[in-house]
Structure formats: C-alpha cells, structure tokens
PDB file of N, CA and C in Angstrom:
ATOM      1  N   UNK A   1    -167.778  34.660 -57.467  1.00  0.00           N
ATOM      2  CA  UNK A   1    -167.216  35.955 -57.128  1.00  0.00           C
ATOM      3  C   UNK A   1    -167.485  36.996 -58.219  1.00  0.00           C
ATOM      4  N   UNK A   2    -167.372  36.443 -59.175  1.00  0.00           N
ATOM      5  CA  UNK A   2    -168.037  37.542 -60.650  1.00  0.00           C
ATOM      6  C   UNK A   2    -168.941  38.297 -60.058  1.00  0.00           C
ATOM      7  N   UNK A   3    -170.447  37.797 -59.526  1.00  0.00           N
ATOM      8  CA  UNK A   3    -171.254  38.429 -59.164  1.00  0.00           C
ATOM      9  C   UNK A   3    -171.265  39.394 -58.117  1.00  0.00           C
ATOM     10  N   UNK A   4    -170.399  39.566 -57.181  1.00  0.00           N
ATOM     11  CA  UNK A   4    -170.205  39.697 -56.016  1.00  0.00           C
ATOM     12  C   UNK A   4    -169.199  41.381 -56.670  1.00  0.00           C
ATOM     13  N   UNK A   5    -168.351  41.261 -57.469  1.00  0.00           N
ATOM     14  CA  UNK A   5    -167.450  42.341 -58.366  1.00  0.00           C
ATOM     15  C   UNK A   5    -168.605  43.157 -59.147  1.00  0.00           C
ATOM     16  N   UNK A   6    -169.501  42.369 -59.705  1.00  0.00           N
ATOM     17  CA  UNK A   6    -169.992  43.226 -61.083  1.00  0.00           C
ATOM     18  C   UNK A   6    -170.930  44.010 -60.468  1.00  0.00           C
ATOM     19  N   UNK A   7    -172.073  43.275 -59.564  1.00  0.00           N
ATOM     20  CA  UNK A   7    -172.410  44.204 -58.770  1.00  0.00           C
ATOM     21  C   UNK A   7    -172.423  44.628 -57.284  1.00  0.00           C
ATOM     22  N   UNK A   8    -171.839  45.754 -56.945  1.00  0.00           N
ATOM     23  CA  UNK A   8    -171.066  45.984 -55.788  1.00  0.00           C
ATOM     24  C   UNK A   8    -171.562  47.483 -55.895  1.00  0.00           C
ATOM     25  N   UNK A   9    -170.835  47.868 -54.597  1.00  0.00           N
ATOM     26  CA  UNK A   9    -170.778  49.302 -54.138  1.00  0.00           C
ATOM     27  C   UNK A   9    -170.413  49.596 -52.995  1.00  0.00           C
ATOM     28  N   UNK A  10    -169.879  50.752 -52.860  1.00  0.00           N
ATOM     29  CA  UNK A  10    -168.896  51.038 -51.913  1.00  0.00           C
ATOM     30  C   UNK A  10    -169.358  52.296 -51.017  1.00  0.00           C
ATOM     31  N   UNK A  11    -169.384  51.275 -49.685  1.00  0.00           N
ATOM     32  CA  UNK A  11    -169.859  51.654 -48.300  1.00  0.00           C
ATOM     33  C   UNK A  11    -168.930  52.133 -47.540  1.00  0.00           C
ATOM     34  N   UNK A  12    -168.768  53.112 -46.379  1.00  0.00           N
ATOM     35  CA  UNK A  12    -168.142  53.730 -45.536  1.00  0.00           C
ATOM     36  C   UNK A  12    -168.182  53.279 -44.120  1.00  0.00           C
ATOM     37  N   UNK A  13    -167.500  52.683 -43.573  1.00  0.00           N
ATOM     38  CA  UNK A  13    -167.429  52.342 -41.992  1.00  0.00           C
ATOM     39  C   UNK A  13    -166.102  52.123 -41.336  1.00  0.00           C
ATOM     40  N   UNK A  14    -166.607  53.621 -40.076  1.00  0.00           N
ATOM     41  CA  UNK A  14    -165.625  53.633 -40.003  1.00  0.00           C
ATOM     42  C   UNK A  14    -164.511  54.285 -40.270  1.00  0.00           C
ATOM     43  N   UNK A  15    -164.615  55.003 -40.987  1.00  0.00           N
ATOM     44  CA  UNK A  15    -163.418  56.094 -42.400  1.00  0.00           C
ATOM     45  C   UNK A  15    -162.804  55.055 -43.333  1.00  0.00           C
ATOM     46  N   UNK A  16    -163.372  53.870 -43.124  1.00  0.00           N
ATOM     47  CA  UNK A  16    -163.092  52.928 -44.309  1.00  0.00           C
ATOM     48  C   UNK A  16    -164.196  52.954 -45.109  1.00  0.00           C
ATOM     49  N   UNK A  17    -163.299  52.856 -46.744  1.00  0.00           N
ATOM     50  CA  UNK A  17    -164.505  52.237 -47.885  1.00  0.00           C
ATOM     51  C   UNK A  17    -164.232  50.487 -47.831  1.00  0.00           C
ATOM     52  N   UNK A  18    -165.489  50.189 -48.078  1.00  0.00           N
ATOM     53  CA  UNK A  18    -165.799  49.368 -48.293  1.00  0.00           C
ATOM     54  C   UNK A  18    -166.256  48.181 -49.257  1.00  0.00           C
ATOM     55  N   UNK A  19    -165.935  47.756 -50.085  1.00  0.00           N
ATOM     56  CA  UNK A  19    -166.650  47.325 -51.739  1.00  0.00           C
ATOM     57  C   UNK A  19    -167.338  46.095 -51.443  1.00  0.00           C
ATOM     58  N   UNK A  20    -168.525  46.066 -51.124  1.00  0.00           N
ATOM     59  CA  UNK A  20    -170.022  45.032 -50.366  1.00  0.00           C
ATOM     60  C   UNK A  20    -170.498  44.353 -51.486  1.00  0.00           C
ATOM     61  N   UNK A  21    -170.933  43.422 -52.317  1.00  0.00           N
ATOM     62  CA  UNK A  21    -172.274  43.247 -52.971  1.00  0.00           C
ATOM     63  C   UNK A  21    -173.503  43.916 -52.746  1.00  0.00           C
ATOM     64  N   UNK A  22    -174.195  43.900 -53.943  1.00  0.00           N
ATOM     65  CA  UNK A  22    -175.510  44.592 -53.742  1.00  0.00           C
ATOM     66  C   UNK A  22    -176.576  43.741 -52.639  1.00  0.00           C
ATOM     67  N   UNK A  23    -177.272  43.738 -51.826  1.00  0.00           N
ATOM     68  CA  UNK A  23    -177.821  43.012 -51.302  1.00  0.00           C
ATOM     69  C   UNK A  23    -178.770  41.830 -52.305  1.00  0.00           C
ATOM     70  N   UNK A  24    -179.038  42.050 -53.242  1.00  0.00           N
ATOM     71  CA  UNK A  24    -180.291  41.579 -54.325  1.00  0.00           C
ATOM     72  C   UNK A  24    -179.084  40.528 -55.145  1.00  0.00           C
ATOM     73  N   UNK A  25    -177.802  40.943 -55.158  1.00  0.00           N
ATOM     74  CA  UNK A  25    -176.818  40.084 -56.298  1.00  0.00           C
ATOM     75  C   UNK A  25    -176.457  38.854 -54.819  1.00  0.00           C
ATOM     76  N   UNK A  26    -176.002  39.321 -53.645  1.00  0.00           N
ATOM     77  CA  UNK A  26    -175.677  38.448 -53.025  1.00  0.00           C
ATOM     78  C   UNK A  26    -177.065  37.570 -52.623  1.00  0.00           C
ATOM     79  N   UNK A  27    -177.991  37.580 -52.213  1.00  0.00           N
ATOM     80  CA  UNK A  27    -178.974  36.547 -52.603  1.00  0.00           C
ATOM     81  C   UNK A  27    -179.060  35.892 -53.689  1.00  0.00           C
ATOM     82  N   UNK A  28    -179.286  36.382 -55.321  1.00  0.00           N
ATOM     83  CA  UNK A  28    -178.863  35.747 -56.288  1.00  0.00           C
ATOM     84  C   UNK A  28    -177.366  34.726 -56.354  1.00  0.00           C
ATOM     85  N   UNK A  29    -176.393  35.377 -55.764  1.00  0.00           N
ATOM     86  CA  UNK A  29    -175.262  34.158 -56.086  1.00  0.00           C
ATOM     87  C   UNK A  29    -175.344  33.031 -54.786  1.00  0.00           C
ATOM     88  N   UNK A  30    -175.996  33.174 -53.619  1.00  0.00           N
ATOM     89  CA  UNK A  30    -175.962  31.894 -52.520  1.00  0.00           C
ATOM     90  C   UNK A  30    -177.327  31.180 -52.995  1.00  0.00           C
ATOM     91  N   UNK A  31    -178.235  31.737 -54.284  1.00  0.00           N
ATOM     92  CA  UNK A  31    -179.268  30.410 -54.483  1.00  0.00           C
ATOM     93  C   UNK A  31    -178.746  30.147 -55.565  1.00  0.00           C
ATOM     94  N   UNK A  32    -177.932  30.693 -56.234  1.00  0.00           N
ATOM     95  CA  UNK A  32    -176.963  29.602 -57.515  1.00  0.00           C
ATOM     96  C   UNK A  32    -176.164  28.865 -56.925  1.00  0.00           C
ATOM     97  N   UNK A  33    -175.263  29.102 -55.793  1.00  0.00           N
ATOM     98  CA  UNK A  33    -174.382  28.378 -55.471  1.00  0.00           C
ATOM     99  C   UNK A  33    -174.414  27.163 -54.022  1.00  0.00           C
ATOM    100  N   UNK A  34    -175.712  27.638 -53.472  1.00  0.00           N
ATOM    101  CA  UNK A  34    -175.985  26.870 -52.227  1.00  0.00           C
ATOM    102  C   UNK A  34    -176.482  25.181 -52.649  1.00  0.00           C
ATOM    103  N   UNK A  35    -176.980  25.002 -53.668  1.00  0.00           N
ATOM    104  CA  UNK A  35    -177.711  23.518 -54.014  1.00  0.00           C
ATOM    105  C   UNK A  35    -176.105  22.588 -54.411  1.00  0.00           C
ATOM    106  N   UNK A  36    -175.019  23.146 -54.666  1.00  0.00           N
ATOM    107  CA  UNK A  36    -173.894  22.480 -54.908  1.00  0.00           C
ATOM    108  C   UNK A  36    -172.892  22.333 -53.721  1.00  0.00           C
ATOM    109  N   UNK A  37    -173.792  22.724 -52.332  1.00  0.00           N
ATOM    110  CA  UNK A  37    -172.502  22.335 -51.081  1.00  0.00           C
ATOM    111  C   UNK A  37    -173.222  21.017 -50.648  1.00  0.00           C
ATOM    112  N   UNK A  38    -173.824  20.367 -50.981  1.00  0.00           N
ATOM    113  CA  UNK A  38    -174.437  18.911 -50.849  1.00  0.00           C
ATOM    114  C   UNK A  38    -175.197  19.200 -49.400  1.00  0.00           C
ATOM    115  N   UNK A  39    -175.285  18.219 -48.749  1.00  0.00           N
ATOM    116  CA  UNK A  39    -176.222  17.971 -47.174  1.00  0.00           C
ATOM    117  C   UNK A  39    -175.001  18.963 -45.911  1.00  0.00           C
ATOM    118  N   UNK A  40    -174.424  19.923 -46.316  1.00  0.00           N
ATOM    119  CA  UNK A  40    -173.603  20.583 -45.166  1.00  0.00           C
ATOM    120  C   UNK A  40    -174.564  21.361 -44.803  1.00  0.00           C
ATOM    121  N   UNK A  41    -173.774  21.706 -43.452  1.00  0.00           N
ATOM    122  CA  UNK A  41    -174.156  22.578 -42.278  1.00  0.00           C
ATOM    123  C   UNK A  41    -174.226  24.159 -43.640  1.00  0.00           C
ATOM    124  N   UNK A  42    -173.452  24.160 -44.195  1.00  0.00           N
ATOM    125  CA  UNK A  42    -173.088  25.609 -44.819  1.00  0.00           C
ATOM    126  C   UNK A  42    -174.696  25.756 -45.718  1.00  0.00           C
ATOM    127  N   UNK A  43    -174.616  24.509 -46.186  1.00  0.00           N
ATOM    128  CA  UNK A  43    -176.130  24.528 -47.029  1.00  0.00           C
ATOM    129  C   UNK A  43    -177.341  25.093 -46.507  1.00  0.00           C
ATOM    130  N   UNK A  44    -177.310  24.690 -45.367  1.00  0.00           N
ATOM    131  CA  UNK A  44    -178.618  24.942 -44.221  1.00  0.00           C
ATOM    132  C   UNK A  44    -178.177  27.085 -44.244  1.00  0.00           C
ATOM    133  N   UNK A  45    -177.253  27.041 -43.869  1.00  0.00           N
ATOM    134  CA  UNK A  45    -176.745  28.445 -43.468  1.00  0.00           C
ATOM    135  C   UNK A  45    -177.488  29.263 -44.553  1.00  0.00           C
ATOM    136  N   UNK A  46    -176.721  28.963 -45.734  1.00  0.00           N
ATOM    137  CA  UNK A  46    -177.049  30.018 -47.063  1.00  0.00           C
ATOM    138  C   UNK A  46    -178.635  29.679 -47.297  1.00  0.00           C
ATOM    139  N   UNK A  47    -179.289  28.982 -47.448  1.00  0.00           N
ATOM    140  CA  UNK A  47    -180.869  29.257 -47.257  1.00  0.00           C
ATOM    141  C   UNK A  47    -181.233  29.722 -45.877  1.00  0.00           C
ATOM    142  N   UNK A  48    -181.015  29.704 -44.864  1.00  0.00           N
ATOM    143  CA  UNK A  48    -180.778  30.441 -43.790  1.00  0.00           C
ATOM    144  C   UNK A  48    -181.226  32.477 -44.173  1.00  0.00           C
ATOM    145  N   UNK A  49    -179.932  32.303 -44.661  1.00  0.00           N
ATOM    146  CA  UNK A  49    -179.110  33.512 -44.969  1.00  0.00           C
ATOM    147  C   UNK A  49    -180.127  34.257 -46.239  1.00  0.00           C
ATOM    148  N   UNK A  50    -180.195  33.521 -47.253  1.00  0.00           N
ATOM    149  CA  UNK A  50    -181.037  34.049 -48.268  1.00  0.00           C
ATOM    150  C   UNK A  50    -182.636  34.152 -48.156  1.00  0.00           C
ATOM    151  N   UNK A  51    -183.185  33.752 -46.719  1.00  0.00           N
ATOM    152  CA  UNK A  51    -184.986  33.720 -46.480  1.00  0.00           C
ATOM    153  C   UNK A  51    -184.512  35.025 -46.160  1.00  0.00           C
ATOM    154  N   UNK A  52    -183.770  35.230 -45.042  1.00  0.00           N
ATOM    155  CA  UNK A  52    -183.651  36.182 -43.948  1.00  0.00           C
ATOM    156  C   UNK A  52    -183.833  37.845 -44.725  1.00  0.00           C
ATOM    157  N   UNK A  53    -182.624  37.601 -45.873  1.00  0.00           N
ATOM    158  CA  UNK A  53    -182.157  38.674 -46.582  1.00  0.00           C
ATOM    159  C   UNK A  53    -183.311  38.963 -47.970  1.00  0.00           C
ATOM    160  N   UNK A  54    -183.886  37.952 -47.942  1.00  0.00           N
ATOM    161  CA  UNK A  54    -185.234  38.546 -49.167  1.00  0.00           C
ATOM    162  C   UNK A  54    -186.224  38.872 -48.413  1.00  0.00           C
ATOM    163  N   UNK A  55    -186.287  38.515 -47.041  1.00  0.00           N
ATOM    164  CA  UNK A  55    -187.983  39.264 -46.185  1.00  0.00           C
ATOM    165  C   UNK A  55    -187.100  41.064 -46.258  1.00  0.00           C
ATOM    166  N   UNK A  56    -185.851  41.313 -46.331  1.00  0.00           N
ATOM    167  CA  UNK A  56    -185.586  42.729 -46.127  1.00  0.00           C
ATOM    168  C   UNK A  56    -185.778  43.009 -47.760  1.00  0.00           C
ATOM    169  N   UNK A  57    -185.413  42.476 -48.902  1.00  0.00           N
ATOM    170  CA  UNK A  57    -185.753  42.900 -50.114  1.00  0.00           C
ATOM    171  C   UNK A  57    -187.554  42.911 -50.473  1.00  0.00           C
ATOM    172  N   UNK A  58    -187.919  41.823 -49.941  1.00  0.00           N
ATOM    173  CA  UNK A  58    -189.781  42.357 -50.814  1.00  0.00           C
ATOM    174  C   UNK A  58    -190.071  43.237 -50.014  1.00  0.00           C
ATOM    175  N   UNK A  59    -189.514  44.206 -49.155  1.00  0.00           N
ATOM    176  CA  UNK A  59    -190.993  45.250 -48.846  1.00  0.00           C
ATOM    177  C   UNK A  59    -190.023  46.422 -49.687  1.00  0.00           C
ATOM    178  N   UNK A  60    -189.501  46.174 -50.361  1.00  0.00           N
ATOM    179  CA  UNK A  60    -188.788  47.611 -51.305  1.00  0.00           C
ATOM    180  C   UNK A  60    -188.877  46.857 -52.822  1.00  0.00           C
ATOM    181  N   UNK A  61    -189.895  48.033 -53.896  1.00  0.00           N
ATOM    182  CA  UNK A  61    -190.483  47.674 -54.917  1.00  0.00           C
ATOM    183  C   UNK A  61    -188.912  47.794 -55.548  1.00  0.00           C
ATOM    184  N   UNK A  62    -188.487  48.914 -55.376  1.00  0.00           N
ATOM    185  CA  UNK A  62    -186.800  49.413 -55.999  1.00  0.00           C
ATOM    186  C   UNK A  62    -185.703  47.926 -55.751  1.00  0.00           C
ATOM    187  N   UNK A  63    -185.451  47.351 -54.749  1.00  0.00           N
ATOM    188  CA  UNK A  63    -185.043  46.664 -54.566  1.00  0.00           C
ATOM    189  C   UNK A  63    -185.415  44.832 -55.465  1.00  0.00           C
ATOM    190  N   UNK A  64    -186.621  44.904 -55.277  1.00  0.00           N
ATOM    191  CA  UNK A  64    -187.172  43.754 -55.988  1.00  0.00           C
ATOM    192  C   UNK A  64    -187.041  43.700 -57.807  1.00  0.00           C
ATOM    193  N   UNK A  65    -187.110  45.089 -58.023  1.00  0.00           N
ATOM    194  CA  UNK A  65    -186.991  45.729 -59.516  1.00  0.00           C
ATOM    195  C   UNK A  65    -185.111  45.102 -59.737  1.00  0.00           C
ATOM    196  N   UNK A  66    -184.681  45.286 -59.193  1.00  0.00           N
ATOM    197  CA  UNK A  66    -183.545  45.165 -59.002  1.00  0.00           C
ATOM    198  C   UNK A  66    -182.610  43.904 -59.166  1.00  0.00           C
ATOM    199  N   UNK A  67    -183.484  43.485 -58.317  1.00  0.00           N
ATOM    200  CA  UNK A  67    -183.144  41.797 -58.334  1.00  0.00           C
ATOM    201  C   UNK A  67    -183.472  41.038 -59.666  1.00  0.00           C
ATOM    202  N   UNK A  68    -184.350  41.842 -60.066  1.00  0.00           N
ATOM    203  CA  UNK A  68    -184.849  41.040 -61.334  1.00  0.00           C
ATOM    204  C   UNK A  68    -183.937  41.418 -62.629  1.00  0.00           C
ATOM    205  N   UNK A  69    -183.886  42.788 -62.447  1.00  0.00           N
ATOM    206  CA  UNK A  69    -183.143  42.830 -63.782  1.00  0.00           C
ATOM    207  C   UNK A  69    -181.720  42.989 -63.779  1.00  0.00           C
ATOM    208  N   UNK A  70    -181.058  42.600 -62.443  1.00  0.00           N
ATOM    209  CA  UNK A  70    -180.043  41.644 -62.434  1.00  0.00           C
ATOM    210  C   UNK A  70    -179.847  40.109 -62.817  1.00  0.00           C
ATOM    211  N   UNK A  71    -181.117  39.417 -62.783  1.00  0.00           N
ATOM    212  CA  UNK A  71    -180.831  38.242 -62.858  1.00  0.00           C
ATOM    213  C   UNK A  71    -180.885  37.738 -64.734  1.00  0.00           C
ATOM    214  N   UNK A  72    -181.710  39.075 -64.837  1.00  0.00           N
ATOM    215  CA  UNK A  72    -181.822  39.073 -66.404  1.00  0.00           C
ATOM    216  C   UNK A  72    -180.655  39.551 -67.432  1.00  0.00           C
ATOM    217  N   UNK A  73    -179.826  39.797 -66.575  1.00  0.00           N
ATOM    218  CA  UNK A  73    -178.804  40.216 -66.860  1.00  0.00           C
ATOM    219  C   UNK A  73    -177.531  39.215 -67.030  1.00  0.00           C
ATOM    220  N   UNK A  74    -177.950  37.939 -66.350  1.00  0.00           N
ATOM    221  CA  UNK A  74    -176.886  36.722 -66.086  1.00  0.00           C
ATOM    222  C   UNK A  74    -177.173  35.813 -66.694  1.00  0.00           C
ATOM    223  N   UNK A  75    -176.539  35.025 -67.417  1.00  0.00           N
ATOM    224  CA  UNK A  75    -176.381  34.170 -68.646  1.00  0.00           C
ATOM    225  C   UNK A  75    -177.154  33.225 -68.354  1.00  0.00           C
ATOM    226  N   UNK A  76    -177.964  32.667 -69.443  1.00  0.00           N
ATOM    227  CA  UNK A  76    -179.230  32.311 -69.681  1.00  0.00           C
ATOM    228  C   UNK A  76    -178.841  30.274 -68.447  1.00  0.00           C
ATOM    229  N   UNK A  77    -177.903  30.037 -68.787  1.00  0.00           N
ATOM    230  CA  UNK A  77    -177.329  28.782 -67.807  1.00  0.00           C
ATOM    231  C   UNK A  77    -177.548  28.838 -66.146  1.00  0.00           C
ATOM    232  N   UNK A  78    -177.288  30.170 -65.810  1.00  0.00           N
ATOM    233  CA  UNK A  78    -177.333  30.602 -64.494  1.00  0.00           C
ATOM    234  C   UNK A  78    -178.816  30.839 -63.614  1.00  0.00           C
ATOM    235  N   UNK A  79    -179.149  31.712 -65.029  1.00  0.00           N
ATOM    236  CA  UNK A  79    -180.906  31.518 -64.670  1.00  0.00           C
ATOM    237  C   UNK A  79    -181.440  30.405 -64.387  1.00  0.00           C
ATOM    238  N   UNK A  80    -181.466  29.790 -65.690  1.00  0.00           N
ATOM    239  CA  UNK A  80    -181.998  28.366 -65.632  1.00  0.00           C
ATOM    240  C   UNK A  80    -181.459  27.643 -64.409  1.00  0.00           C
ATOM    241  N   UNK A  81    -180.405  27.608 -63.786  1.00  0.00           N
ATOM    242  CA  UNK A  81    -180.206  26.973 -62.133  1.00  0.00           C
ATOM    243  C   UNK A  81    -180.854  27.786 -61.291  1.00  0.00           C
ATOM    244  N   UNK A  82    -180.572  29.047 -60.954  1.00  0.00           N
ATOM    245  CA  UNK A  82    -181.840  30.023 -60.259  1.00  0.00           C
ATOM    246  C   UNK A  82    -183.030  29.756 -60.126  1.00  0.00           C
ATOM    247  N   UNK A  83    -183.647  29.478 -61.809  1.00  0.00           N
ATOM    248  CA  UNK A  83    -185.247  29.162 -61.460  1.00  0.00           C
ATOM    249  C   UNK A  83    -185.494  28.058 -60.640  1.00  0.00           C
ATOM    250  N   UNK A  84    -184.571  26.801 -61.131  1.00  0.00           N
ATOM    251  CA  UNK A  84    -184.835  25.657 -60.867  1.00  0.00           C
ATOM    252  C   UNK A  84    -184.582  25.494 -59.261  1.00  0.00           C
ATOM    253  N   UNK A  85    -183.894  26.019 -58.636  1.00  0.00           N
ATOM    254  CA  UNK A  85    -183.423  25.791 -57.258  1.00  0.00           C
ATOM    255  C   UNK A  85    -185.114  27.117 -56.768  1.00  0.00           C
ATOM    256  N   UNK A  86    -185.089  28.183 -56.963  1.00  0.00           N
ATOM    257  CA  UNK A  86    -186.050  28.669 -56.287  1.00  0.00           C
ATOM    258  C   UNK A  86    -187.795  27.755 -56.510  1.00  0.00           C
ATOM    259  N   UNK A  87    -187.914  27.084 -57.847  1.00  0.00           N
ATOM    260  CA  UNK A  87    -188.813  26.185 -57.684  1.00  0.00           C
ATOM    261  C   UNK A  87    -189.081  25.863 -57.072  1.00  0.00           C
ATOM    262  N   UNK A  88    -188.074  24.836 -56.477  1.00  0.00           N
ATOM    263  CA  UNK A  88    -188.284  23.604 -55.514  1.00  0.00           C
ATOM    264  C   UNK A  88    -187.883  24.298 -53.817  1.00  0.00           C
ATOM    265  N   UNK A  89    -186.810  25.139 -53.580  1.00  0.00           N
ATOM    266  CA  UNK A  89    -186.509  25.539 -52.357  1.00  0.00           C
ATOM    267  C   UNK A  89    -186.989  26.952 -51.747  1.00  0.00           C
ATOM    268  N   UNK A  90    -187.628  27.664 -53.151  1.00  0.00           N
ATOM    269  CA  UNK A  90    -188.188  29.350 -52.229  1.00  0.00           C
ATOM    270  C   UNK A  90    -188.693  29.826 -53.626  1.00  0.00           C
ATOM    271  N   UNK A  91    -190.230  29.255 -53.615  1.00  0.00           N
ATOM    272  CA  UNK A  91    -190.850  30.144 -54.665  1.00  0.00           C
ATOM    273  C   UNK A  91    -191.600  31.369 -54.392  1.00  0.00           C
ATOM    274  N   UNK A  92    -190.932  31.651 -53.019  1.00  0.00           N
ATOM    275  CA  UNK A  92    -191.071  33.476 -53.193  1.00  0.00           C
ATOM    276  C   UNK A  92    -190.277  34.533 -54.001  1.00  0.00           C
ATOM    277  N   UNK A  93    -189.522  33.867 -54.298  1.00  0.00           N
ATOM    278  CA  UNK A  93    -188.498  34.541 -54.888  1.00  0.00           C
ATOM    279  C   UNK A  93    -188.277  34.027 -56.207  1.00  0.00           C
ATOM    280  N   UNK A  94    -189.002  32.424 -57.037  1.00  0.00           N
ATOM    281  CA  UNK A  94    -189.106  32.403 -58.150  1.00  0.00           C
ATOM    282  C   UNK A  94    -190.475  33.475 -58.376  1.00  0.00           C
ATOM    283  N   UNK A  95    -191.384  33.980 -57.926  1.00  0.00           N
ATOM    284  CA  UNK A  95    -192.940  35.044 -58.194  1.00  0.00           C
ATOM    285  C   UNK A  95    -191.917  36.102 -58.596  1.00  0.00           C
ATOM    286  N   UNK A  96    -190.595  36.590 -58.203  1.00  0.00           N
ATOM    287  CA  UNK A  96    -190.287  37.887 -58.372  1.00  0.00           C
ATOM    288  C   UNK A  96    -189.575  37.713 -59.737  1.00  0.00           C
ATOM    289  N   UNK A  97    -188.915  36.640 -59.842  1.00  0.00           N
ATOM    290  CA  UNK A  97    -188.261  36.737 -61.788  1.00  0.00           C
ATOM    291  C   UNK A  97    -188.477  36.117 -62.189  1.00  0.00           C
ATOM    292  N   UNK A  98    -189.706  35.916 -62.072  1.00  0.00           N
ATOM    293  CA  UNK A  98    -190.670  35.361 -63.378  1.00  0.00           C
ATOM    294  C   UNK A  98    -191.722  36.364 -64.169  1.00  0.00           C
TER     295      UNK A  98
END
C-alpha cells in the first residue's frame, strides 16, 4: 500500500475526488507482490492485469520514463524482486528498467 499512497493522484468522477495510483506504480507493486500469492486464481489475475496495463504504458515515452524512475526510486530489496520476477515472467518490462 506504500506504493499505491506515495504515488497517487487525484481524479474526478462524478463530482467525486478520487486518490487512484499512478498507473506505472500500480503495475510496479502487482509484479512485486503477485510471485508471493503462490499457484492462486489471484496470481493468474495480477499478471493478467499487469500485461494488459503495460501494452497501455509502452506506447507513451512519458509514461515509460516514469515507470522507471519510479522504480529507481524504491529500495534497492524491492528492485532486486522486480528485476527478478520480470526476468523470468515479463521481460518486456525488465527492457524498460534496465
């Protein structure tokens, strides 16, 4: 949830605000946190969820810029699970923070 607070921003729908994650942080926290729901249905979901939501991040250079120097931004432990899970499960998205 850290990630989800630190970077955020606040959307309107509705005549409601809204406080969302950035699209680029919430991909970053479901490939840190998806390799630790073991063989569930939820597991399948959040890689699901995170192909879907990075084909809308690589065609925006701003967005991809983004992602990166967010992730460079998150403690060197976190990375190191990031890289290692996009290694093996979506090295389209280890090409972008590396």
């Amino acid at each position: 949830m850290e990630i989800a607070q630190k970077y955020s921003k606040v959307l309107e729908y509705k005549g409601i605000s809204l406080k969302v994650p950035e699209p680029e942080a919430f991909v970053l926290h479901k490939v840190l946190v998806y390799p630790l729901r073991g063989d569930s249905p939820k597991k399948q979901k959040d890689l699901f969820t995170v192909t879907n939501l990075f084909e809308v991040i690589v065609g925006n250079q701003e967005s991809l810029n983004r992602m990166k120097e967010m992730f460079m931004d998150f403690p060197k432990k976190w990375r190191h699970m990031i890289l290692e899970t996009t290694k093996k499960d979506l090295p389209q998205i280890e090409k972008v923070l590396i």
